[in-house]
N, C-alpha and C. Protein backbone atom coordinates (compact mmCIF):
# COMPACT_ATOMS: atom_id res chain seq x y z
N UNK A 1 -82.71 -67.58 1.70
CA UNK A 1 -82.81 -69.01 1.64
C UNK A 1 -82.15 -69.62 2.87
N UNK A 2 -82.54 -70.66 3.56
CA UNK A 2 -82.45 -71.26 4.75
C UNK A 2 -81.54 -72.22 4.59
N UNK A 3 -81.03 -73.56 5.55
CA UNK A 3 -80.17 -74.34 5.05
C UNK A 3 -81.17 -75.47 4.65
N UNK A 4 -80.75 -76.34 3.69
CA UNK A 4 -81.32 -77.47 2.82
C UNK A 4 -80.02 -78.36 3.47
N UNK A 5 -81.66 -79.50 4.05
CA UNK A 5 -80.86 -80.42 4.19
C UNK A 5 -80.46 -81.58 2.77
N UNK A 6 -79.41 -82.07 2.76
CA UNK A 6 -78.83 -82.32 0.90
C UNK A 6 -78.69 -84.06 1.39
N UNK A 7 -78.52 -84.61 2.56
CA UNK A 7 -78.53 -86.19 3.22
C UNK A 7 -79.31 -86.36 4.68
N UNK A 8 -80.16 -87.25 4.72
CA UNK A 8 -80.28 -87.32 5.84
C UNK A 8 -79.92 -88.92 6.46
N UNK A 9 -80.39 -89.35 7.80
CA UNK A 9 -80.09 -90.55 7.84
C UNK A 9 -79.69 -91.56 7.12
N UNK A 10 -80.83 -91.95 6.56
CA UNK A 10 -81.22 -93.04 5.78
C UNK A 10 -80.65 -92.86 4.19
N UNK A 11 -80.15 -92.00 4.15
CA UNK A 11 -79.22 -91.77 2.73
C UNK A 11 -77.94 -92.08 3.04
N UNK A 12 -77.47 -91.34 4.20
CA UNK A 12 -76.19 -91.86 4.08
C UNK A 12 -75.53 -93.37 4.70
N UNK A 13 -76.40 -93.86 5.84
CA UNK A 13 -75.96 -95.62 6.35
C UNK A 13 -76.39 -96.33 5.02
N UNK A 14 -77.19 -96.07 4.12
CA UNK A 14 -77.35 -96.51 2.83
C UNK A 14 -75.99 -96.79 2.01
N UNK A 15 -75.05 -95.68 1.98
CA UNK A 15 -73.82 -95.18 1.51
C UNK A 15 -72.45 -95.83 2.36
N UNK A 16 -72.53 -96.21 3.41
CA UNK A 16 -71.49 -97.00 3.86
C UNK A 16 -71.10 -98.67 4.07
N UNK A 17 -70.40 -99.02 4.82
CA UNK A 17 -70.06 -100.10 4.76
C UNK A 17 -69.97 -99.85 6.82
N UNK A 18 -70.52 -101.74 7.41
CA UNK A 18 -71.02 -101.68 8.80
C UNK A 18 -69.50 -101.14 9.59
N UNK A 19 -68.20 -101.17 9.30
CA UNK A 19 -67.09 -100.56 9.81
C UNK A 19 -66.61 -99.12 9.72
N UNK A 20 -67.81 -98.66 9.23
CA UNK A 20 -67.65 -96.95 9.41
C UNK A 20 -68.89 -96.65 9.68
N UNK A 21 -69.57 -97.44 10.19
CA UNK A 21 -70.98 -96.95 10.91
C UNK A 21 -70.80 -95.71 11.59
N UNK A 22 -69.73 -95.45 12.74
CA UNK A 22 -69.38 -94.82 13.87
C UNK A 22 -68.98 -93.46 13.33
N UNK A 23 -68.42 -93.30 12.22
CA UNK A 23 -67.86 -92.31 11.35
C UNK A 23 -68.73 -91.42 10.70
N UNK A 24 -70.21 -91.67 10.12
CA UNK A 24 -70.85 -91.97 9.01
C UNK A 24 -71.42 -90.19 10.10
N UNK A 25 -71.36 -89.54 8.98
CA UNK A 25 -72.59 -88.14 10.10
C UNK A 25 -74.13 -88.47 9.57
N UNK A 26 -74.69 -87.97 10.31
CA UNK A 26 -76.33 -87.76 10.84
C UNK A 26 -77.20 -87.04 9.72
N UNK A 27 -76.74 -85.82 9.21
CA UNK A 27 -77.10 -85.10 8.27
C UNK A 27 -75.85 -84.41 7.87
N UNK A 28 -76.27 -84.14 6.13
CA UNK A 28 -75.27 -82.90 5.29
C UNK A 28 -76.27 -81.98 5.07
N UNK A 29 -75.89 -80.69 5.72
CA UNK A 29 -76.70 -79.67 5.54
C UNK A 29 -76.02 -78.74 4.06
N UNK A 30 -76.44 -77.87 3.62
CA UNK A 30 -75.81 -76.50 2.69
C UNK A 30 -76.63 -75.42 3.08
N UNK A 31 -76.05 -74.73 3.01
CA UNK A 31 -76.55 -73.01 2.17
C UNK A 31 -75.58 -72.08 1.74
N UNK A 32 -76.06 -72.16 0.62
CA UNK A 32 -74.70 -71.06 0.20
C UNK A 32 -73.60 -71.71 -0.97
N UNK A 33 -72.29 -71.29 -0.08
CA UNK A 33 -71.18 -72.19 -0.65
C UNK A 33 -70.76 -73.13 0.53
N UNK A 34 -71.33 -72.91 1.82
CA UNK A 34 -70.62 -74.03 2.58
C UNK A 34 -71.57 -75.75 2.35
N UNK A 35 -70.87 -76.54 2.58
CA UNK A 35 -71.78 -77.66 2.44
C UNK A 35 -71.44 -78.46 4.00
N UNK A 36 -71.87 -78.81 5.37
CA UNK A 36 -71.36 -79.23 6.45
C UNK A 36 -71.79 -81.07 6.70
N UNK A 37 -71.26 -81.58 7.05
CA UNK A 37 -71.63 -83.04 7.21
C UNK A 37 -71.48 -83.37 9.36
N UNK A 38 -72.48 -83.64 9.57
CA UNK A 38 -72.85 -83.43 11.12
C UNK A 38 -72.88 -84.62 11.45
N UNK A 39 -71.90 -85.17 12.52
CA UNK A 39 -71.87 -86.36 12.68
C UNK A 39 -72.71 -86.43 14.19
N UNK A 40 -73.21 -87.73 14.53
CA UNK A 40 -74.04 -88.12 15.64
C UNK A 40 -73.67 -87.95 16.67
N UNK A 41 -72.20 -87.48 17.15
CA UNK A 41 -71.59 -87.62 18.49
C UNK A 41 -72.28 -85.77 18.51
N UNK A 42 -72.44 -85.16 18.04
CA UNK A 42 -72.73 -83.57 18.01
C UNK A 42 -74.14 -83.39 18.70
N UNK A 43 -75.23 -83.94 17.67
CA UNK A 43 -76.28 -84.16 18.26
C UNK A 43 -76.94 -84.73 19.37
N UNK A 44 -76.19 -85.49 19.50
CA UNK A 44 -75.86 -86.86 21.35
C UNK A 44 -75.56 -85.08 22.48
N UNK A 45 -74.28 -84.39 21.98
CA UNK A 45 -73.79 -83.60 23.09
C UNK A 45 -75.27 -82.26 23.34
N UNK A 46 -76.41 -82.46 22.47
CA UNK A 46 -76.91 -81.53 22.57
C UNK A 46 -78.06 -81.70 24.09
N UNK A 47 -78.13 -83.22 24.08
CA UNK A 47 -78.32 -83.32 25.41
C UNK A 47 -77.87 -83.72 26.75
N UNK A 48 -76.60 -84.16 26.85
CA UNK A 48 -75.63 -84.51 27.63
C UNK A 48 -74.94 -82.93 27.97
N UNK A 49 -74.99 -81.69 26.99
CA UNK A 49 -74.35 -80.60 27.78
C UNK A 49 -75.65 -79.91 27.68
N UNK A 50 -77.00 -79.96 27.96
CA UNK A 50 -78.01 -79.31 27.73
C UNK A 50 -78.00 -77.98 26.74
N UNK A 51 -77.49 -78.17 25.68
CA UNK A 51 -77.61 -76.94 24.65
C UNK A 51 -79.09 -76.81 23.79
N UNK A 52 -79.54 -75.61 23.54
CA UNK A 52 -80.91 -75.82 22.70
C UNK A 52 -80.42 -76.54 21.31
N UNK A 53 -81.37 -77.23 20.55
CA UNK A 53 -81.26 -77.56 19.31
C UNK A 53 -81.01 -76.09 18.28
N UNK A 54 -81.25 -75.12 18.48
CA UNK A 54 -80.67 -74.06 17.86
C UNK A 54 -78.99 -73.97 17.79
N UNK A 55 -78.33 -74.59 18.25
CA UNK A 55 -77.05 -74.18 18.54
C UNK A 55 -76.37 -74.89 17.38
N UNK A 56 -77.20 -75.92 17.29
CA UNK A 56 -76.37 -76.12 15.49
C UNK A 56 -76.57 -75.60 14.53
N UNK A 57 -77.61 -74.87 14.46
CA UNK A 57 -78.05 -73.46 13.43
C UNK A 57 -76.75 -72.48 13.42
N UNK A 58 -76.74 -72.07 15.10
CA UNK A 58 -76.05 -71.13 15.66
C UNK A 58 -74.33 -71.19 14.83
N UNK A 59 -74.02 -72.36 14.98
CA UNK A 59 -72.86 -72.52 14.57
C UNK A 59 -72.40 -72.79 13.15
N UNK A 60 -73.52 -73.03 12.21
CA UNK A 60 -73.63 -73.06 11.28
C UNK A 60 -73.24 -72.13 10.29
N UNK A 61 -74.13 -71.10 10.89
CA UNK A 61 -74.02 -69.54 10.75
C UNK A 61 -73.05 -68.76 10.71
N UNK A 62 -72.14 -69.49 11.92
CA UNK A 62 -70.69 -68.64 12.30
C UNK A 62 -69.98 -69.28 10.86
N UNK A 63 -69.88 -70.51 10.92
CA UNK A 63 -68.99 -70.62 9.69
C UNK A 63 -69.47 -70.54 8.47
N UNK A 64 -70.34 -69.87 8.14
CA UNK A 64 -70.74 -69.80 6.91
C UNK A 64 -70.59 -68.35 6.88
N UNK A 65 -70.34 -67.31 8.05
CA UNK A 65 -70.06 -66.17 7.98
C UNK A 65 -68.42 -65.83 8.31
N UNK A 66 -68.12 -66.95 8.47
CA UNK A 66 -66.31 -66.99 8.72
C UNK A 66 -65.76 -66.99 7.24
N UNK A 67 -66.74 -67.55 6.48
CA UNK A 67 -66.03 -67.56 4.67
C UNK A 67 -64.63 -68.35 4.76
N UNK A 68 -64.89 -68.68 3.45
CA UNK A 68 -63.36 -69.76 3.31
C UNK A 68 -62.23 -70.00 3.58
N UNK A 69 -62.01 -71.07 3.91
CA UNK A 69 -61.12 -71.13 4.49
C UNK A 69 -59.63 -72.12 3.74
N UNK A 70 -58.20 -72.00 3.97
CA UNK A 70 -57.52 -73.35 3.11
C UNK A 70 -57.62 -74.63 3.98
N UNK A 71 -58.68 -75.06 5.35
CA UNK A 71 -58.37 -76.15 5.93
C UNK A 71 -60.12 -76.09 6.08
N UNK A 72 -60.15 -77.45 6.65
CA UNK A 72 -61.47 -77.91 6.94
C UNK A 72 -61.41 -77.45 7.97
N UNK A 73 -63.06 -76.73 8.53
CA UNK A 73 -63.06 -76.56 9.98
C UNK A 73 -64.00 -77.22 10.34
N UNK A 74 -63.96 -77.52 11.63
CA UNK A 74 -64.70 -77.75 12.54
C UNK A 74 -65.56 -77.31 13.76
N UNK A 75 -66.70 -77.54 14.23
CA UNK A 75 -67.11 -77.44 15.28
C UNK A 75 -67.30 -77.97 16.33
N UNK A 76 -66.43 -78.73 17.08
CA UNK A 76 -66.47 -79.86 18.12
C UNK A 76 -66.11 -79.14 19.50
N UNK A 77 -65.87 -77.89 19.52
CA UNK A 77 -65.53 -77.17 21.16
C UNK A 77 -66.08 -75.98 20.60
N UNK A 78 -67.36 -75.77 22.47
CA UNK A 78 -67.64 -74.03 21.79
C UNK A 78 -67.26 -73.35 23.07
N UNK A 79 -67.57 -72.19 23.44
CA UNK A 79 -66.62 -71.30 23.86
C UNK A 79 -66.78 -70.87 25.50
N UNK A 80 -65.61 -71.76 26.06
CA UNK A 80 -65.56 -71.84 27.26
C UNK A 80 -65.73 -73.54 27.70
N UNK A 81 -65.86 -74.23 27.00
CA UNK A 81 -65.97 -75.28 26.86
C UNK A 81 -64.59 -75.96 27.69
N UNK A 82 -63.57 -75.45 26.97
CA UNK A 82 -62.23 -76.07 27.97
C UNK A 82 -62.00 -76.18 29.09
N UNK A 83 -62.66 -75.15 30.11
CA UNK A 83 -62.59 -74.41 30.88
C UNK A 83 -63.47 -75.12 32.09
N UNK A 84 -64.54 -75.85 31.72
CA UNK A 84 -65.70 -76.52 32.33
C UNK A 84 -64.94 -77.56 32.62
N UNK A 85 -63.83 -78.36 31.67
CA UNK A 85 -63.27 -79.87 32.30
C UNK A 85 -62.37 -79.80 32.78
N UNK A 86 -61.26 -78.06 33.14
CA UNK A 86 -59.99 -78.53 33.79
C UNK A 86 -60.36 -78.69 34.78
């Protein structure tokens, strides 16, 4: 089974209020036991650092194969990433 998307746009700006517009993510994906909420600044970097649209699959994957965790993780730096702005 693949990931299901569980929100998309128009479900969730439905769900907020106009002062967390900026906050509000893009899509909530699942599969599995992870459930991820993808905010718009992610999708924006997919063409500003030229990454394929696979790479949010890609990363998806990693943490859904990283298994649970006691903190929320994130995906906002990938690898070598630091390294490009000193």
């Amino acid at each position: 089974m693949g990931w299901r998307v569980t929100k998309g746009p128009k479900q969730h700006l439905a769900e907020i209020d106009e002062s967390e517009y900026l906050k509000t993510p893009l899509a909530t994906v699942e599969k599995g036991p992870l459930k991820s909420s993808i905010p718009p600044a992610f999708f924006g970097r997919l063409g500003y650092e030229f990454l394929r649209p696979r790479t949010i699959y890609e990363m998806l994957e990693a943490l859904l194969a990283a298994g649970p965790t006691d903190f929320n993780q994130t995906f906002t730096n990938l690898a070598g990433e630091a390294e490009q702005w000193d």
